[in-house]
C-alpha atoms as a PDB file:
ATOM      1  CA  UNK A   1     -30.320  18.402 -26.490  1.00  0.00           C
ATOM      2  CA  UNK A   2     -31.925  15.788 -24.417  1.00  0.00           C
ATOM      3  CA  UNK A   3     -32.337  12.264 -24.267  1.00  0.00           C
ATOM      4  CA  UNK A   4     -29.663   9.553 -24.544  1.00  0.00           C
ATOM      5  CA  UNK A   5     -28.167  10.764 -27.844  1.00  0.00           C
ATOM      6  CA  UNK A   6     -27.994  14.248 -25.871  1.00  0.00           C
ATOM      7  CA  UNK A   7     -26.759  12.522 -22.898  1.00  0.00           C
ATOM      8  CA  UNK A   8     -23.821  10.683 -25.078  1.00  0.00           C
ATOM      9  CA  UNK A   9     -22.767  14.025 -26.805  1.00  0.00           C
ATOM     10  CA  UNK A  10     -22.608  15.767 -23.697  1.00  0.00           C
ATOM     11  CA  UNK A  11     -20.110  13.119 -21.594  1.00  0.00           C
ATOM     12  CA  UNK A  12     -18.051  13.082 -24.813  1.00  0.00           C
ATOM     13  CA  UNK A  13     -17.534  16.809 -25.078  1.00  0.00           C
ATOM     14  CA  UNK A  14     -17.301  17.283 -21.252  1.00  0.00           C
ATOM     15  CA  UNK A  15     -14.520  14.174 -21.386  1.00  0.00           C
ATOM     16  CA  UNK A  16     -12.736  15.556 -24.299  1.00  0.00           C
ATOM     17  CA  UNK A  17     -12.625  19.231 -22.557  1.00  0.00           C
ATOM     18  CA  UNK A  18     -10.823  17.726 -19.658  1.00  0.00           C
ATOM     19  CA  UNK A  19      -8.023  15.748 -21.711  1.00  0.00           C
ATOM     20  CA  UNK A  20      -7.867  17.863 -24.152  1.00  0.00           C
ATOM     21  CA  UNK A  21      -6.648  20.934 -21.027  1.00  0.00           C
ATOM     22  CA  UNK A  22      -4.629  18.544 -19.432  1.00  0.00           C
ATOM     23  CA  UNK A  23      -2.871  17.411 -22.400  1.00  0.00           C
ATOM     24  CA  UNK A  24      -2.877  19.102 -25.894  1.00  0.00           C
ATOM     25  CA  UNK A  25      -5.456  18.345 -28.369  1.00  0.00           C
ATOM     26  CA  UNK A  26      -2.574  16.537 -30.272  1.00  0.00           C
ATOM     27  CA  UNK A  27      -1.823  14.234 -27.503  1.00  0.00           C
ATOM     28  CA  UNK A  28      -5.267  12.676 -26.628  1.00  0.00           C
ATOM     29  CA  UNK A  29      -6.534  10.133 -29.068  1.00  0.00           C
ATOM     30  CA  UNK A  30     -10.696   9.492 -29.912  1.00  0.00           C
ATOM     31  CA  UNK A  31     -10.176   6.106 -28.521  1.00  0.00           C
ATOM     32  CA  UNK A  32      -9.075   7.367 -25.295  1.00  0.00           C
ATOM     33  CA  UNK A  33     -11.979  10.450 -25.219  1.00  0.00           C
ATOM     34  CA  UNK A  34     -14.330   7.438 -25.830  1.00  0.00           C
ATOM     35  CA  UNK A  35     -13.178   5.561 -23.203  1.00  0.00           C
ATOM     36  CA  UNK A  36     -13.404   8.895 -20.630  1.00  0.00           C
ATOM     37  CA  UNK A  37     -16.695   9.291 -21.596  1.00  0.00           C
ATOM     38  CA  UNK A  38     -17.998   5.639 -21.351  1.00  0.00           C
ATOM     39  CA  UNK A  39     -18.363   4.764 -24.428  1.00  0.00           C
ATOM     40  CA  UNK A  40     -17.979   1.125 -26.037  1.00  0.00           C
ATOM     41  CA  UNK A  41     -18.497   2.059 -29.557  1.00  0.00           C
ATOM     42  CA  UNK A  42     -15.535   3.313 -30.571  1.00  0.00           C
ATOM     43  CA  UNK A  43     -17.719   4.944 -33.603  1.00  0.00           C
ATOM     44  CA  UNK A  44     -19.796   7.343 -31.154  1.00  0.00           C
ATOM     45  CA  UNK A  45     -17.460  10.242 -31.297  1.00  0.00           C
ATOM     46  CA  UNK A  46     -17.493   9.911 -34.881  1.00  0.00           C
ATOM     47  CA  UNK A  47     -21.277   9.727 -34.849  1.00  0.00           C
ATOM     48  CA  UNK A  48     -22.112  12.780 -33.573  1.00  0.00           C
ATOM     49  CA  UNK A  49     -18.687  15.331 -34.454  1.00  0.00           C
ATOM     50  CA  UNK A  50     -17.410  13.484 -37.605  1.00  0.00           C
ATOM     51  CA  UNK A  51     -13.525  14.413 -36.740  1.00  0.00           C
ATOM     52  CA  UNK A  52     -11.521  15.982 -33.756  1.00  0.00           C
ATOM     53  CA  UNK A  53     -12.070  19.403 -35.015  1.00  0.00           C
ATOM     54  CA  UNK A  54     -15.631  19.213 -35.312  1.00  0.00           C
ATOM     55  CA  UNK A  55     -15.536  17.978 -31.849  1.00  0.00           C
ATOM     56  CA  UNK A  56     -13.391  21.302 -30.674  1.00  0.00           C
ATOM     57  CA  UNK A  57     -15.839  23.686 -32.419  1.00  0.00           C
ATOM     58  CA  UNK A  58     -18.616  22.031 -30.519  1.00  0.00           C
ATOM     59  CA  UNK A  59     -16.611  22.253 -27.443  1.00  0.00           C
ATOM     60  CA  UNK A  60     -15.919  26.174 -28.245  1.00  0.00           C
ATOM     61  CA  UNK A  61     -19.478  26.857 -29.580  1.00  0.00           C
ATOM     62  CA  UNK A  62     -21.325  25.745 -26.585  1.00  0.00           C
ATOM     63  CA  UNK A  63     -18.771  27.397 -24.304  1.00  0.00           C
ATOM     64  CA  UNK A  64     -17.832  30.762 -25.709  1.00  0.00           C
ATOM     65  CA  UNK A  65     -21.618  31.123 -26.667  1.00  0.00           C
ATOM     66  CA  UNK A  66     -22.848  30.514 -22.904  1.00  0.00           C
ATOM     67  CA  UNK A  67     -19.898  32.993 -21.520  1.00  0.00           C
ATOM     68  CA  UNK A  68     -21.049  35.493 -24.099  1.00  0.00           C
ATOM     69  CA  UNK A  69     -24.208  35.517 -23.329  1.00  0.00           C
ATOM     70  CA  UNK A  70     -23.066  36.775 -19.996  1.00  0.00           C
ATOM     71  CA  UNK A  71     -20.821  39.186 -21.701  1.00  0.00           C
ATOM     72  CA  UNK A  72     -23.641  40.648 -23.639  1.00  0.00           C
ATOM     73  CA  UNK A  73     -25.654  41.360 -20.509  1.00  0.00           C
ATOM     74  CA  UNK A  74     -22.611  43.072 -18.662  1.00  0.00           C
ATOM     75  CA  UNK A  75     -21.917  45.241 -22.340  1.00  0.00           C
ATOM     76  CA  UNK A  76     -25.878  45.823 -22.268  1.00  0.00           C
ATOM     77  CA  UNK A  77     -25.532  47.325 -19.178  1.00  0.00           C
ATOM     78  CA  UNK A  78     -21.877  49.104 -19.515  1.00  0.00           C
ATOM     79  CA  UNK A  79     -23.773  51.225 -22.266  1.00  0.00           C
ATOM     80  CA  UNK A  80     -26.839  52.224 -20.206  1.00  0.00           C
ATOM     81  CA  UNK A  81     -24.704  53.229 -17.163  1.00  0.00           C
ATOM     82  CA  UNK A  82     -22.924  56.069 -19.999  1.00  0.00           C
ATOM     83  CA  UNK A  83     -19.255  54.367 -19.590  1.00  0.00           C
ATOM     84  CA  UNK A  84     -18.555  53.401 -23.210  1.00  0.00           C
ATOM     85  CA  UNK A  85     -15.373  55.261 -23.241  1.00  0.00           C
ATOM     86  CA  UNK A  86     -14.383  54.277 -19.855  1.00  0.00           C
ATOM     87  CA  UNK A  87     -11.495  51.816 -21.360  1.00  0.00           C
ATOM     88  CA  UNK A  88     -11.454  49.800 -18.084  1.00  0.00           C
ATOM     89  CA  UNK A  89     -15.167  49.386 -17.467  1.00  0.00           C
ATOM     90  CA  UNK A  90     -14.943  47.836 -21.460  1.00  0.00           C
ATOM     91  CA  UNK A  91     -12.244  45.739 -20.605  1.00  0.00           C
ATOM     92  CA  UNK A  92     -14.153  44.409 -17.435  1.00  0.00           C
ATOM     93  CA  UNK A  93     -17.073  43.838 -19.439  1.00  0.00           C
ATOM     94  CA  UNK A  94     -15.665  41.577 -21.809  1.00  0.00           C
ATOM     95  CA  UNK A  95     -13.475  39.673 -19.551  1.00  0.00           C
ATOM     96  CA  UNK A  96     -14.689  39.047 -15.978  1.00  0.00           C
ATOM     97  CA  UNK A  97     -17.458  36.463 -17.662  1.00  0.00           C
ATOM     98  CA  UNK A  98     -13.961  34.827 -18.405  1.00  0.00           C
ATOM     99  CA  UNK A  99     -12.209  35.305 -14.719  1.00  0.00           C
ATOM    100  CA  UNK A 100     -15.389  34.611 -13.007  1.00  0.00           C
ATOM    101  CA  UNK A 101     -15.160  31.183 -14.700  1.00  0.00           C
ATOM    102  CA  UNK A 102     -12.337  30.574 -12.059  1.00  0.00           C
ATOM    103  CA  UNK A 103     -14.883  29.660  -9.115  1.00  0.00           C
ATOM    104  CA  UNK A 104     -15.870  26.655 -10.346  1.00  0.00           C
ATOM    105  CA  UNK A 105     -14.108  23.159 -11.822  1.00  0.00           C
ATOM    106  CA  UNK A 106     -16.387  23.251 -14.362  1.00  0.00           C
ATOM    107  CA  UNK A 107     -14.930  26.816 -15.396  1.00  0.00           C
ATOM    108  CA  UNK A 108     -11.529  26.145 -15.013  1.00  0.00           C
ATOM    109  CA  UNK A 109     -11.762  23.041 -17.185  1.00  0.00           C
ATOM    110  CA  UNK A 110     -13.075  25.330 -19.923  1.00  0.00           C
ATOM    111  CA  UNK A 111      -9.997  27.982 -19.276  1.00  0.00           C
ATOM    112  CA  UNK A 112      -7.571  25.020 -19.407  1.00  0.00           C
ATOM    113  CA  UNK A 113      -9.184  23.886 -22.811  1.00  0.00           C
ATOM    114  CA  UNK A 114      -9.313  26.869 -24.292  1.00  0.00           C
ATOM    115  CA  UNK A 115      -5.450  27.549 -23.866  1.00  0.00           C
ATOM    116  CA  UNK A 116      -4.609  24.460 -25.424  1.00  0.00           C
ATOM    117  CA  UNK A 117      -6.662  25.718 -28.478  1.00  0.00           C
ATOM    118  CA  UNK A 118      -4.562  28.737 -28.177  1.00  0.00           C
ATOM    119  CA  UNK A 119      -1.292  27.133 -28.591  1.00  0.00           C
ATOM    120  CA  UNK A 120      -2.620  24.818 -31.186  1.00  0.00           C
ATOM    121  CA  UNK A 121      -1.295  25.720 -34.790  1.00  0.00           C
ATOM    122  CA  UNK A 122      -4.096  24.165 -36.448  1.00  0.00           C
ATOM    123  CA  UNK A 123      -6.482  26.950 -34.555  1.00  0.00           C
ATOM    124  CA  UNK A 124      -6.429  30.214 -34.523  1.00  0.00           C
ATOM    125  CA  UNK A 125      -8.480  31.165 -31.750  1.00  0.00           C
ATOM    126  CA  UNK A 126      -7.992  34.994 -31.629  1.00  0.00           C
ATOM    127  CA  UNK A 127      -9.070  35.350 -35.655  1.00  0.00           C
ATOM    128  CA  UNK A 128     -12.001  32.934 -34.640  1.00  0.00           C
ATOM    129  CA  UNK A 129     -13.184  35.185 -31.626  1.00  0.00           C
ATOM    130  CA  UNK A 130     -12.585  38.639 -33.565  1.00  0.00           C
ATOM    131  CA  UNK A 131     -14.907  37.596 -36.625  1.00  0.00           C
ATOM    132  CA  UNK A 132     -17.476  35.666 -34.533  1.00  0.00           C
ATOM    133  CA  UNK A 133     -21.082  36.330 -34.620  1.00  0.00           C
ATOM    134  CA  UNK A 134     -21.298  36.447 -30.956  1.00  0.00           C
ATOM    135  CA  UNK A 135     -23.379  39.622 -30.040  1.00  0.00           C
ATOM    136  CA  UNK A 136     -21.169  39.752 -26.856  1.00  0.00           C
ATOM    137  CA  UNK A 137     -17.989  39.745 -28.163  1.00  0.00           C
ATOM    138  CA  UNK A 138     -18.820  41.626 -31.166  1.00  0.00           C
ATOM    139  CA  UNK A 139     -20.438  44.744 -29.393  1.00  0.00           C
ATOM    140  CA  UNK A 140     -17.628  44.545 -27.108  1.00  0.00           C
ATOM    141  CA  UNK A 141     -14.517  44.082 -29.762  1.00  0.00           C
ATOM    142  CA  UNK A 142     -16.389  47.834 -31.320  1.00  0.00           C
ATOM    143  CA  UNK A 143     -16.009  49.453 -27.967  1.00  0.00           C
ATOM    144  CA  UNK A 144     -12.303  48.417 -28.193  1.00  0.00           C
ATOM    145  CA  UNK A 145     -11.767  49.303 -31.214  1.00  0.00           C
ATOM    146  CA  UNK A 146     -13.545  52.809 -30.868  1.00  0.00           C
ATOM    147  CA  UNK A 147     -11.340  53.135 -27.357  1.00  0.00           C
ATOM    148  CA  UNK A 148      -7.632  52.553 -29.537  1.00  0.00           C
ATOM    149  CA  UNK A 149      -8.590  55.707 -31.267  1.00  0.00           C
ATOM    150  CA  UNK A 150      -6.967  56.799 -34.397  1.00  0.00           C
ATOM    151  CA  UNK A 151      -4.163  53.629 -33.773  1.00  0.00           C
ATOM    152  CA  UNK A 152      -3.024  51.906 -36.807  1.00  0.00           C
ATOM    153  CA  UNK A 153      -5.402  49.207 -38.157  1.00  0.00           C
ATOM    154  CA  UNK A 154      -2.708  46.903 -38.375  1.00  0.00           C
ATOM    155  CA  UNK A 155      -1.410  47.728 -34.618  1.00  0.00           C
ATOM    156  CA  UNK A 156      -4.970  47.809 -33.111  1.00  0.00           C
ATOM    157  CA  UNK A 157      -5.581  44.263 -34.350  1.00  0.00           C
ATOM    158  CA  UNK A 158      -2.052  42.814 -33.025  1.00  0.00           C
ATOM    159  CA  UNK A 159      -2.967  44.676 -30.087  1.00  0.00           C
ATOM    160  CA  UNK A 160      -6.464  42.777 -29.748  1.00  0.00           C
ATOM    161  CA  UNK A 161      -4.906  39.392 -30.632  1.00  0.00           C
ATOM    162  CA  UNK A 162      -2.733  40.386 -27.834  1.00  0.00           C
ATOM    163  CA  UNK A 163      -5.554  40.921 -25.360  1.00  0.00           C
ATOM    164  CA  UNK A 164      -6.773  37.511 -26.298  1.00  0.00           C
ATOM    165  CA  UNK A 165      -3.875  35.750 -26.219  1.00  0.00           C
ATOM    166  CA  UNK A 166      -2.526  37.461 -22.462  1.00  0.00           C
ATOM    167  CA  UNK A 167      -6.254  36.457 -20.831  1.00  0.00           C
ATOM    168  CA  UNK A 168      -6.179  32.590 -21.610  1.00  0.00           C
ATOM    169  CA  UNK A 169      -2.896  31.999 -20.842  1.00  0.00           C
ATOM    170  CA  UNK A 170      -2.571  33.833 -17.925  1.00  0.00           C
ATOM    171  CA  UNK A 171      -5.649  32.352 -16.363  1.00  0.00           C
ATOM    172  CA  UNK A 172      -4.376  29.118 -17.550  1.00  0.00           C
ATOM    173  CA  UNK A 173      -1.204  29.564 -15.843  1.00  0.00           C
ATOM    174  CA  UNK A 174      -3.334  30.896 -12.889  1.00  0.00           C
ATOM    175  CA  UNK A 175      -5.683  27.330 -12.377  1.00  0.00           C
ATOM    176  CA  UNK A 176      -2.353  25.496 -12.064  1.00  0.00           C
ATOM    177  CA  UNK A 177      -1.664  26.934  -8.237  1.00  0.00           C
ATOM    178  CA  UNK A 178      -2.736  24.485  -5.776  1.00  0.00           C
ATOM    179  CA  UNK A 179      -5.277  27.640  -3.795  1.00  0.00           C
ATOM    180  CA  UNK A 180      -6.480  28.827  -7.153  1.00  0.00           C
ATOM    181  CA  UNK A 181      -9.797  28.140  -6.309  1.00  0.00           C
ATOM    182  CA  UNK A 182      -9.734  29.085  -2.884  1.00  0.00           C
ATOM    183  CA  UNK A 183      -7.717  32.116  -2.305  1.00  0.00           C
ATOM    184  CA  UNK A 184      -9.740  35.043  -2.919  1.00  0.00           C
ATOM    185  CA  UNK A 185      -7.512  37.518  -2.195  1.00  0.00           C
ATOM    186  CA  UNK A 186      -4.809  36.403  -4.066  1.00  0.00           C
ATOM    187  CA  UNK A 187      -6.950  36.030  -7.280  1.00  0.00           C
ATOM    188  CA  UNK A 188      -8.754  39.462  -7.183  1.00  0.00           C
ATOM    189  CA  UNK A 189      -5.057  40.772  -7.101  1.00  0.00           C
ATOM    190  CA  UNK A 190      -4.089  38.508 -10.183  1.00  0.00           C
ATOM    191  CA  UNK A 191      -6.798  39.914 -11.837  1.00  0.00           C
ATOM    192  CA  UNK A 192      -6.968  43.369 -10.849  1.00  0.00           C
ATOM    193  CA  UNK A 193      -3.572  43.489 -12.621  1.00  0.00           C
ATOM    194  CA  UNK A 194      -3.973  41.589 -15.195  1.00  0.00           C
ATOM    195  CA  UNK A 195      -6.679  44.410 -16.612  1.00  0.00           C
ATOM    196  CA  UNK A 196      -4.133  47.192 -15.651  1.00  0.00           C
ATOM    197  CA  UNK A 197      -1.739  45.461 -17.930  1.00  0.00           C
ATOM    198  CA  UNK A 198      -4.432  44.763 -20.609  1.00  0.00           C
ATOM    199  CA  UNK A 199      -5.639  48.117 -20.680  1.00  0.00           C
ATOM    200  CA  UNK A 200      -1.642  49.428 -20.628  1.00  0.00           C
ATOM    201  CA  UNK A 201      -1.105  47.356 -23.582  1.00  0.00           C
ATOM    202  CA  UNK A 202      -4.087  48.591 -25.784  1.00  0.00           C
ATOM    203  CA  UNK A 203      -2.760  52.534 -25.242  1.00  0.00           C
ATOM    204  CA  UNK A 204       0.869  52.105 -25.720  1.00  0.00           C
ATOM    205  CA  UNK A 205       2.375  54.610 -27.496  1.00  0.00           C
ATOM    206  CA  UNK A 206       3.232  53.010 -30.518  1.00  0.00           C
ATOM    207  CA  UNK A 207       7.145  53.296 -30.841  1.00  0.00           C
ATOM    208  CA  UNK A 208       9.068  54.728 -34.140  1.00  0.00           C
ATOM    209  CA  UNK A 209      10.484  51.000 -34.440  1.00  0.00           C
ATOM    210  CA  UNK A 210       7.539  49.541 -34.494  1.00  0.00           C
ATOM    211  CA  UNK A 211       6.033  51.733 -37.252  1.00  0.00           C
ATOM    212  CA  UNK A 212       9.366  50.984 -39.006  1.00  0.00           C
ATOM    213  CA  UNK A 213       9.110  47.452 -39.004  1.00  0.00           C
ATOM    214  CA  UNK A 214       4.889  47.473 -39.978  1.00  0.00           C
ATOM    215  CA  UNK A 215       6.437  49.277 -42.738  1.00  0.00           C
ATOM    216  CA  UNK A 216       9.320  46.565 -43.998  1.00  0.00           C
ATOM    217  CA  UNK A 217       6.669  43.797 -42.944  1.00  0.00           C
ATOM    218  CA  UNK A 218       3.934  45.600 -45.493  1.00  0.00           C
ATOM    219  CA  UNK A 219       6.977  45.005 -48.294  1.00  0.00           C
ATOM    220  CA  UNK A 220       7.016  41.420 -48.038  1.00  0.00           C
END
């Protein structure tokens, strides 16, 4: 969107993104995000999103959609090179348009944002990415699922939720050291382990307990 209605939409959801991942969406008022972004009329963020949530989903649209488009190119290409079931390659695919969103401020303001959605109970940002129509992370979520095998459906999808829930936070808790940005090293370690421990989680055995209390939980 261009133009000056474009212009105000954009400053309000770039504002919002930054309060919103420094503080909770609960804690930041639409006065305030007005304010951030400029903005006299109290009435503009109201104008153009209608509430607070319809200003998150815009947030989450435009962002998840332009790191999926990135996603869909690197899955594109995973399933050319022949590495489908190459459980690492998948997980790469789907998450290093996410990690690579550490090199800029931009990026990191999005990460920030994004775990704050997490841990907000009136989202539920796993469900939201699982059933999205986002070619990216739908092609990709079927090359997970395919890779869990013959798991149970109710494991495989606390499993994926899992996956979600382990990436956002931990790069959250990553963009909070003062040489995130520049210490190279250090990050390709963080991450490096962070998709042994992804893929580790996904093949777990799953545990007699476990299958003992899916069962009891199934009763309720």
């Amino acid at each position: 969107m261009t133009g000056k209605r474009g212009g105000t939409r954009l400053r309000l959801m770039q504002a919002a993104e930054r309060l919103f991942g420094e503080r909770g969406l609960h804690a930041v008022t639409l006065k305030e995000i007005n304010a951030a972004a400029g903005q006299r009329n109290e009435s503009a963020l109201h104008y153009h999103f209608g509430s607070k949530t319809g200003l998150v989903d815009a947030i989450l649209n435009a962002r998840v959609g332009a790191v999926d488009r990135v996603r869909a190119a690197r899955v594109e290409a995973l399933i050319a090179a022949g590495l489908t079931h190459d459980l690492k390659a998948v997980i790469r695919a789907t998450f290093e348009p996410l990690t690579g969103l550490l090199d800029t401020e931009e990026g990191v303001r999005f990460v920030r944002f994004a775990a704050q959605v997490l841990n907000d109970p009136d989202f539920d940002l796993p469900a939201v990415a699982l059933k999205s129509g986002f070619e990216g992370i739908s092609r990709a979520n079927a090359l997970i699922v395919a890779a869990l095998g013959d798991l149970v459906p109710e494991v495989a999808v606390q499993r994926q939720r899992l996956m979600i829930e382990m990436v956002l936070t931990s790069l959250a808790l990553w963009t909070r050291r003062p040489d995130a940005m520049t210490n190279g090293p250090a990050r390709r370690f963080f991450v490096e382990s962070l998709f042994d421990a992804l893929a580790g989680a996904l093949t777990a055995p799953v545990s007699p307990e476990t299958l003992a209390a899916l069962k009891e939980a199934s009763r309720g």
